[in-house]
PDB file of N, CA and C in Angstrom:
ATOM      1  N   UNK A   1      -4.728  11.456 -32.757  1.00  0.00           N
ATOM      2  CA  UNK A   1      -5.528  10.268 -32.516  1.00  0.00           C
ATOM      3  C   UNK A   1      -5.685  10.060 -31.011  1.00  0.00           C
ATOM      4  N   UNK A   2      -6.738   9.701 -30.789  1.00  0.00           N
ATOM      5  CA  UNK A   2      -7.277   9.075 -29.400  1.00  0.00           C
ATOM      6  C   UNK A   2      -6.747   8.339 -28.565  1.00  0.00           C
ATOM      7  N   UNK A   3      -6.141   7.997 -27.659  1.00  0.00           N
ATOM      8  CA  UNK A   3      -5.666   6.632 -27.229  1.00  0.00           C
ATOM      9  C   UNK A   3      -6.831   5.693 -26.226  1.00  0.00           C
ATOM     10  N   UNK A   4      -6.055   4.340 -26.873  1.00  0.00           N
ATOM     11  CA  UNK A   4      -6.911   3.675 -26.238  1.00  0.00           C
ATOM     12  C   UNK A   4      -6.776   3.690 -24.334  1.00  0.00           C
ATOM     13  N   UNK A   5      -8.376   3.486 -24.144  1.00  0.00           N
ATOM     14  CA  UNK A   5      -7.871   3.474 -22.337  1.00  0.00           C
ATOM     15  C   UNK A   5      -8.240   2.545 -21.704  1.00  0.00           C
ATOM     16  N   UNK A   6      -7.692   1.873 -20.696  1.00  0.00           N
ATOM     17  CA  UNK A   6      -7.265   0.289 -20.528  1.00  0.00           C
ATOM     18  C   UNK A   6      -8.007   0.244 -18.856  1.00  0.00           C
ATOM     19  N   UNK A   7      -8.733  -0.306 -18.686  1.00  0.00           N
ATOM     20  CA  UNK A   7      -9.362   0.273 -17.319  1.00  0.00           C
ATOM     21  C   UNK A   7      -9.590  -1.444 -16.279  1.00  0.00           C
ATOM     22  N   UNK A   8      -9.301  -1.253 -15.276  1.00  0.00           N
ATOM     23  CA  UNK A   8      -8.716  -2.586 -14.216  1.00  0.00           C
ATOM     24  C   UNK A   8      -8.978  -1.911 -12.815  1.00  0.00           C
ATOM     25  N   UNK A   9      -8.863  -3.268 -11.715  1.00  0.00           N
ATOM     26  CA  UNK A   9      -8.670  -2.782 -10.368  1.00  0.00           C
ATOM     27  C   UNK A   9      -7.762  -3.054  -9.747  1.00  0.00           C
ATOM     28  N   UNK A  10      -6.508  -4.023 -10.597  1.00  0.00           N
ATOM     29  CA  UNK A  10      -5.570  -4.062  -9.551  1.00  0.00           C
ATOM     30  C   UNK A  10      -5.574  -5.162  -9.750  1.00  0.00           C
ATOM     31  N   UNK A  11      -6.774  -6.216  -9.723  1.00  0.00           N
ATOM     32  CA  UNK A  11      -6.496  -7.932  -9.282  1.00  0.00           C
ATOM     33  C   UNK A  11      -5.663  -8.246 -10.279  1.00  0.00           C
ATOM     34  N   UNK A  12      -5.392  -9.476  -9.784  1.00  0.00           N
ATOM     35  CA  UNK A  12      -4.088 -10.746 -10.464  1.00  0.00           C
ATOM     36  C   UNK A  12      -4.644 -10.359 -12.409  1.00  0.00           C
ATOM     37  N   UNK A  13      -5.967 -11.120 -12.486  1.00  0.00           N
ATOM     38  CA  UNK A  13      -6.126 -11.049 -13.884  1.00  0.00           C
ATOM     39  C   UNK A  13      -6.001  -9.740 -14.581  1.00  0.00           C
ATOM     40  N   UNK A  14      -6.239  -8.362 -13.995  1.00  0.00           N
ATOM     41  CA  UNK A  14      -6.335  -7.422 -14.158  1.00  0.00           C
ATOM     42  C   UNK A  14      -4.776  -6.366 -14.818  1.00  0.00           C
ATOM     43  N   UNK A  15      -4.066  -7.246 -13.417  1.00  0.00           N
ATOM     44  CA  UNK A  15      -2.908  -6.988 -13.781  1.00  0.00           C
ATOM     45  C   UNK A  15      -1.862  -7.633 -15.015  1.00  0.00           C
ATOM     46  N   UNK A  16      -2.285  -9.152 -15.306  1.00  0.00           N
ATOM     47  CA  UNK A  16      -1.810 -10.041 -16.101  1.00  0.00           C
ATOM     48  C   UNK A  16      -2.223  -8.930 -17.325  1.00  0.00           C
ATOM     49  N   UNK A  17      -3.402  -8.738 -17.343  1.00  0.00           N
ATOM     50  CA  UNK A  17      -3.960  -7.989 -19.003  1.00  0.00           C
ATOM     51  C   UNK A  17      -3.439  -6.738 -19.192  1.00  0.00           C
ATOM     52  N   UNK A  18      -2.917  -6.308 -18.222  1.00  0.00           N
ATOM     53  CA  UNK A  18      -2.502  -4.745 -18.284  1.00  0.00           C
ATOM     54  C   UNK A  18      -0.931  -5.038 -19.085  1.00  0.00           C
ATOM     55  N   UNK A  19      -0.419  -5.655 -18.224  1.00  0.00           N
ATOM     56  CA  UNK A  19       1.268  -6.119 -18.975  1.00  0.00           C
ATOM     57  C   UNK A  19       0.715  -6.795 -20.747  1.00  0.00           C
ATOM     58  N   UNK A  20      -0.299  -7.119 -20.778  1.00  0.00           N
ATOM     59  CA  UNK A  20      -0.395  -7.930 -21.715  1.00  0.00           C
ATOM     60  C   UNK A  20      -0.263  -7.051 -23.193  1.00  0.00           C
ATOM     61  N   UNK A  21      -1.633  -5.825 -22.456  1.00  0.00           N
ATOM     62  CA  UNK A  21      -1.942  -4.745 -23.525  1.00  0.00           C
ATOM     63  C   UNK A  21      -0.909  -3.817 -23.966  1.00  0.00           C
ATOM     64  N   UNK A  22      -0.239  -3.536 -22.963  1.00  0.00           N
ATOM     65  CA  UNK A  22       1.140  -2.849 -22.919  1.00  0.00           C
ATOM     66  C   UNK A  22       2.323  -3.384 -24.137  1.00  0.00           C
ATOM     67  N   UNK A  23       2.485  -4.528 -23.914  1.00  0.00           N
ATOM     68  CA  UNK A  23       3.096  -5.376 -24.640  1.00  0.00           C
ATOM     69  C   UNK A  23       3.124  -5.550 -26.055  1.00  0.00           C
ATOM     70  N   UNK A  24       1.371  -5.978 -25.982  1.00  0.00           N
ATOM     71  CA  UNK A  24       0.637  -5.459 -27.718  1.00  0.00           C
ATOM     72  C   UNK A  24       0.568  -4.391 -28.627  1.00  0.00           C
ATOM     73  N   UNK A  25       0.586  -3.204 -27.829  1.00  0.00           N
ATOM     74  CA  UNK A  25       0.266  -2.048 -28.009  1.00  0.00           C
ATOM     75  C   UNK A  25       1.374  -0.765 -28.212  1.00  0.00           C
ATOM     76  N   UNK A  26       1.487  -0.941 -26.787  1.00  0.00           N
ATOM     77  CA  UNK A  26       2.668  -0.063 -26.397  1.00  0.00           C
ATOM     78  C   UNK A  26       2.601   1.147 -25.657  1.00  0.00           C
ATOM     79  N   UNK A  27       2.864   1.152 -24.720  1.00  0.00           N
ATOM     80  CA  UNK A  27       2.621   2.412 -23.197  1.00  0.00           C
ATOM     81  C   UNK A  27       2.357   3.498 -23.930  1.00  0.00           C
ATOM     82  N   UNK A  28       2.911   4.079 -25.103  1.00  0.00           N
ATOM     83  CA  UNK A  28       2.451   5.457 -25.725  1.00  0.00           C
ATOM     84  C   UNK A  28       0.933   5.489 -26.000  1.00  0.00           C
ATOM     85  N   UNK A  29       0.447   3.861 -26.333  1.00  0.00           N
ATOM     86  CA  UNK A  29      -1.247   3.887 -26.985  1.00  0.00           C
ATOM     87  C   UNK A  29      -1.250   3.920 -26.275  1.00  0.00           C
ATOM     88  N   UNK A  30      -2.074   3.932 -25.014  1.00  0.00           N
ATOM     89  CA  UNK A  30      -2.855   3.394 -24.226  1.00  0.00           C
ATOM     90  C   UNK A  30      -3.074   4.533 -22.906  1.00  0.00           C
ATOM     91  N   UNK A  31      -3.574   4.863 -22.418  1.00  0.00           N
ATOM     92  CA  UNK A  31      -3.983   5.143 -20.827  1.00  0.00           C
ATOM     93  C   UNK A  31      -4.540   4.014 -20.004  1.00  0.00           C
ATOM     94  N   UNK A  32      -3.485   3.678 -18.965  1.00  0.00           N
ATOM     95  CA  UNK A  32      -3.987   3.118 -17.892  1.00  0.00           C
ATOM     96  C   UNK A  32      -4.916   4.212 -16.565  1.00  0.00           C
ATOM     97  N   UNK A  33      -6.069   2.974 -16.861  1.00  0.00           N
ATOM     98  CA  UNK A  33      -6.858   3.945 -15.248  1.00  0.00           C
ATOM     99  C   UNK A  33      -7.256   2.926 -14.660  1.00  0.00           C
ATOM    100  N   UNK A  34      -6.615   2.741 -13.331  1.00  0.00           N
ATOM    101  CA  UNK A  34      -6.910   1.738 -12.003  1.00  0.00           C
ATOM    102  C   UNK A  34      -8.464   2.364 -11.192  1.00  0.00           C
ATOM    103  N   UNK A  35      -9.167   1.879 -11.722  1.00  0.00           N
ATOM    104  CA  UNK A  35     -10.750   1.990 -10.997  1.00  0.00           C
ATOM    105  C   UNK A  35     -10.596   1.922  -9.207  1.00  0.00           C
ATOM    106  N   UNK A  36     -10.091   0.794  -9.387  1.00  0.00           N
ATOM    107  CA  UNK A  36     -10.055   0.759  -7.793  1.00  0.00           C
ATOM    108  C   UNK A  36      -8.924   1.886  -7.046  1.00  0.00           C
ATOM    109  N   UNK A  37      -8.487   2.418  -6.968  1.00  0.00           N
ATOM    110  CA  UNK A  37      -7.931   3.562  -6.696  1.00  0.00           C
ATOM    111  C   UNK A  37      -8.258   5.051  -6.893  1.00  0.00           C
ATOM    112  N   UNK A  38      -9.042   5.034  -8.045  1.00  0.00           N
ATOM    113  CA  UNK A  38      -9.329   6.386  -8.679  1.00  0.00           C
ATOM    114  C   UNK A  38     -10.698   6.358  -8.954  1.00  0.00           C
ATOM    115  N   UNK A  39     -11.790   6.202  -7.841  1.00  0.00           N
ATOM    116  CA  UNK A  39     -13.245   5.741  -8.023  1.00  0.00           C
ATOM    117  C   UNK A  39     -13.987   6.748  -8.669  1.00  0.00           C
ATOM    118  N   UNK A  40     -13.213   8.091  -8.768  1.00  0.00           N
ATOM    119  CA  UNK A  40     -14.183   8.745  -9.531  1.00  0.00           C
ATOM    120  C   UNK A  40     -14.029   8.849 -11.169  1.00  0.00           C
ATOM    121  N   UNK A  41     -13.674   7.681 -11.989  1.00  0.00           N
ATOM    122  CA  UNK A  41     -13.397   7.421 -13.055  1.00  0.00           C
ATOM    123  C   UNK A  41     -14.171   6.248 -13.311  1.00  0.00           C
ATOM    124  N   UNK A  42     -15.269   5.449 -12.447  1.00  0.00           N
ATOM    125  CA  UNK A  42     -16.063   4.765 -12.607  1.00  0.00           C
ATOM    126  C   UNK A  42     -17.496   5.583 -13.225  1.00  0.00           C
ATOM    127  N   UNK A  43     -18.097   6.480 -12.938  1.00  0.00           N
ATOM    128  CA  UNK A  43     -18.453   6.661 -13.932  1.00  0.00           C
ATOM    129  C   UNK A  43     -18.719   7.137 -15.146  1.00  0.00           C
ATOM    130  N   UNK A  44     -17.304   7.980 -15.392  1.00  0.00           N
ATOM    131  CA  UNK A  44     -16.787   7.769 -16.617  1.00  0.00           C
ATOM    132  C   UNK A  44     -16.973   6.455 -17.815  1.00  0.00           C
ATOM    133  N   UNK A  45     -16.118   5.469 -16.905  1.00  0.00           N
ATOM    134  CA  UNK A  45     -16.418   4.296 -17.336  1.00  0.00           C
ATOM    135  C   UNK A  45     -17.716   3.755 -17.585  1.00  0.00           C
ATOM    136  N   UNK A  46     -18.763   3.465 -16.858  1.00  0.00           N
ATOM    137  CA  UNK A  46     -19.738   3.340 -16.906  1.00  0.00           C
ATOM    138  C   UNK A  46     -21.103   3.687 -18.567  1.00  0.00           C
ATOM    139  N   UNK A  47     -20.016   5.271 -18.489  1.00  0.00           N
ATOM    140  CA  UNK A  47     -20.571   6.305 -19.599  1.00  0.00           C
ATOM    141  C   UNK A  47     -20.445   5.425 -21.164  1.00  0.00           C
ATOM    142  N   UNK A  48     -19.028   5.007 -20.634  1.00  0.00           N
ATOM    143  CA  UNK A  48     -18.505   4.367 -22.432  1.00  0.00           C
ATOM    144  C   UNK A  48     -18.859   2.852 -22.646  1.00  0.00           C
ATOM    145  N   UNK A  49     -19.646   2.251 -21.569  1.00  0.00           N
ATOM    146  CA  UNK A  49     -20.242   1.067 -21.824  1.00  0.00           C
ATOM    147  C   UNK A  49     -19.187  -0.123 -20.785  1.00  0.00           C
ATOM    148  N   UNK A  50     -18.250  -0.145 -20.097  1.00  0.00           N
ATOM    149  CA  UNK A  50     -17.702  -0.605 -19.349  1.00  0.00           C
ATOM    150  C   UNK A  50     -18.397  -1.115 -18.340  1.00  0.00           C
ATOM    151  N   UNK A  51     -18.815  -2.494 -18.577  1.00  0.00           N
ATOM    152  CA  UNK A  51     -19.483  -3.255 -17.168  1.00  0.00           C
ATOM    153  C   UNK A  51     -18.870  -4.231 -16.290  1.00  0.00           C
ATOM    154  N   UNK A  52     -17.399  -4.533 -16.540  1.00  0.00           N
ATOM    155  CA  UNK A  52     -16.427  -5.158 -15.936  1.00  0.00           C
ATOM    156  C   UNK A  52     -15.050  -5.060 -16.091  1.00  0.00           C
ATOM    157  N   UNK A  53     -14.053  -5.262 -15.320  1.00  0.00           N
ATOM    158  CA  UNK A  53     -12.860  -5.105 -15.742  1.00  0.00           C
ATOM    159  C   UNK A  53     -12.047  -6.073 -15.644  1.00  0.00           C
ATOM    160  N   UNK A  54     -11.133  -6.398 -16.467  1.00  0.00           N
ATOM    161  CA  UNK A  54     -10.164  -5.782 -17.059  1.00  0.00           C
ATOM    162  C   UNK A  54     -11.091  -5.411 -18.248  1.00  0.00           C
ATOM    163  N   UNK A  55     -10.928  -4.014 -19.043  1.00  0.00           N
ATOM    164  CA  UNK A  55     -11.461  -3.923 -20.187  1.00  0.00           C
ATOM    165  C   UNK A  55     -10.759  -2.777 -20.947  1.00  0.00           C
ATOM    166  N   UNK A  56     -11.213  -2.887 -21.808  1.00  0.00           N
ATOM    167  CA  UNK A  56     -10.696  -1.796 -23.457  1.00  0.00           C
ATOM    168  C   UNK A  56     -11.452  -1.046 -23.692  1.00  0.00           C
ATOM    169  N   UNK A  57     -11.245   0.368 -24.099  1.00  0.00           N
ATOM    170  CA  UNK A  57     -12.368   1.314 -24.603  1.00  0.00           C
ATOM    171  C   UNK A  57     -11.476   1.879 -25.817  1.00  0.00           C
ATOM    172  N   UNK A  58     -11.368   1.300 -27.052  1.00  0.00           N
ATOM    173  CA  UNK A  58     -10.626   2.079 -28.387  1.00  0.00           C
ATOM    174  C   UNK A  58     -11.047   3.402 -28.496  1.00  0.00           C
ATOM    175  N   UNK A  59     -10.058   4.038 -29.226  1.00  0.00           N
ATOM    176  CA  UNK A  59     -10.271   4.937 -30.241  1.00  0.00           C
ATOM    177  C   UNK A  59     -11.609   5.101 -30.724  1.00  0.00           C
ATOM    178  N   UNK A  60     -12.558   4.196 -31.117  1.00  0.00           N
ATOM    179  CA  UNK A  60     -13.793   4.752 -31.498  1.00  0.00           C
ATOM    180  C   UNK A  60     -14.774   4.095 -30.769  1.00  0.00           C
ATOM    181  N   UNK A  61     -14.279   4.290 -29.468  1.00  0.00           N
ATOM    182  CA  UNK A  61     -15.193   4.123 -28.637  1.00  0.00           C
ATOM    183  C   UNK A  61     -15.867   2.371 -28.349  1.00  0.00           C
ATOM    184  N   UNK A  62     -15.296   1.287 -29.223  1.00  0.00           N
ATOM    185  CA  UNK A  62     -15.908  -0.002 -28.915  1.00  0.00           C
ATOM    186  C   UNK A  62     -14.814  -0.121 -27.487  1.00  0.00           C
ATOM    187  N   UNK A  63     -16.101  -0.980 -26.715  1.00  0.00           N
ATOM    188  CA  UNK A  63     -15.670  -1.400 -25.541  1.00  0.00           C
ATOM    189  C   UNK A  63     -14.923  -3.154 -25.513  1.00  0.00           C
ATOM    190  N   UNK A  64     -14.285  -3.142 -25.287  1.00  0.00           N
ATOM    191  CA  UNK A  64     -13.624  -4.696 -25.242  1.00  0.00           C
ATOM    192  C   UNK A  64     -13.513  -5.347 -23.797  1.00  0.00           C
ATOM    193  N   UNK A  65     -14.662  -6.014 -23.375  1.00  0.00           N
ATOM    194  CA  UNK A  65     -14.198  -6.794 -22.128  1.00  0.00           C
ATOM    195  C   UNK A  65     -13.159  -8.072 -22.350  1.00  0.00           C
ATOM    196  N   UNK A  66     -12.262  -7.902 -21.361  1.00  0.00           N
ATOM    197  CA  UNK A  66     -10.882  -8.898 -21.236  1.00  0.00           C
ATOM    198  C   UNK A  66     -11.230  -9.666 -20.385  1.00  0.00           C
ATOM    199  N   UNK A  67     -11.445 -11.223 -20.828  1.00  0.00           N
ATOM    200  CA  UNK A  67     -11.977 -11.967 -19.210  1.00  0.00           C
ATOM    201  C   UNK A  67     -12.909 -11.749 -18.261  1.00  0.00           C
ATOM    202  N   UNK A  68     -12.801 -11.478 -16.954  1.00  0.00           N
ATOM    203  CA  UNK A  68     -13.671 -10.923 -15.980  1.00  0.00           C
ATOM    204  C   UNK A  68     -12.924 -11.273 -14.588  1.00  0.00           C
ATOM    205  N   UNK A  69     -12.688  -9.954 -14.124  1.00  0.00           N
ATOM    206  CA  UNK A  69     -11.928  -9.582 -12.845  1.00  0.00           C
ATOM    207  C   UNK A  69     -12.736  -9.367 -11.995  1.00  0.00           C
ATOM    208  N   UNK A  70     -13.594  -8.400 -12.412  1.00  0.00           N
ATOM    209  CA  UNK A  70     -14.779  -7.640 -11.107  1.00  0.00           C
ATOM    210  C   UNK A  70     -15.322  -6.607 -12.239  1.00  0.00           C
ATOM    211  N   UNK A  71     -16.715  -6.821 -11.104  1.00  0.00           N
ATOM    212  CA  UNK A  71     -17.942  -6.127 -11.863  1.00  0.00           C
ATOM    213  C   UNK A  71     -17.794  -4.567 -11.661  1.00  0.00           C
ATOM    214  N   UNK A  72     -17.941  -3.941 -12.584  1.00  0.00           N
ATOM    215  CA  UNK A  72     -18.227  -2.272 -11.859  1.00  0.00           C
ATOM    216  C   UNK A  72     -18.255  -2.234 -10.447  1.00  0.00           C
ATOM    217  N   UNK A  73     -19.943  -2.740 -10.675  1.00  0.00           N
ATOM    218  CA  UNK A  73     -20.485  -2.716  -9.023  1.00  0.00           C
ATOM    219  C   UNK A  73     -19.435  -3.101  -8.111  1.00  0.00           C
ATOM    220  N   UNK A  74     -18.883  -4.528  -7.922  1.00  0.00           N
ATOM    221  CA  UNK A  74     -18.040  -5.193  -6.854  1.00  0.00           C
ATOM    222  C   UNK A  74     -16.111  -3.771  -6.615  1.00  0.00           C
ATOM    223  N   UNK A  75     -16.339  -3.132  -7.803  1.00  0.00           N
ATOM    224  CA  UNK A  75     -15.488  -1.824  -7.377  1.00  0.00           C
ATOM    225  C   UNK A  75     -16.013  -0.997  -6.619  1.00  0.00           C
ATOM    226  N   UNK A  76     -17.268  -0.647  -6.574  1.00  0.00           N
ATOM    227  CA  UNK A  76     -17.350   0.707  -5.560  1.00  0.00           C
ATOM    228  C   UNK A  76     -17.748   0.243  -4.308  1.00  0.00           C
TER     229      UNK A  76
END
């Protein structure tokens, strides 16, 4: 199975949701990818429908925006 991948830049809210998903989930589901650090995984992101972060991309591909940290754009 797929894991889900959990995609953020770092900010306060970003980080709050990351502990959050972790929590829910559990570090084995999940891949964390910090956008703001690793810019060439934006458009990756981009690809799977990701237009802000903190956000979720499941297993079958639905995208889950968490709140709103920063826009794609305001990452690169």
């Amino acid at each position: 199975m797929k894991k889900t991948i959990f995609y953020h830049a770092g900010c306060p809210v970003c980080v709050s949701a990351e502990h959050d998903v972790i929590q829910l989930i559990g570090s084995e589901n999940v891949d964390i990818v910090h956008l703001g650090e690793d810019k060439s995984e934006i458009e990756t992101a981009e690809k799977l429908g990701v237009v802000s972060v903190p956000a979720l991309v499941t297993p079958s591909q639905n995208v889950l925006h968490i709140n709103f940290g920063a826009s794609i754009d305001d990452i690169r």
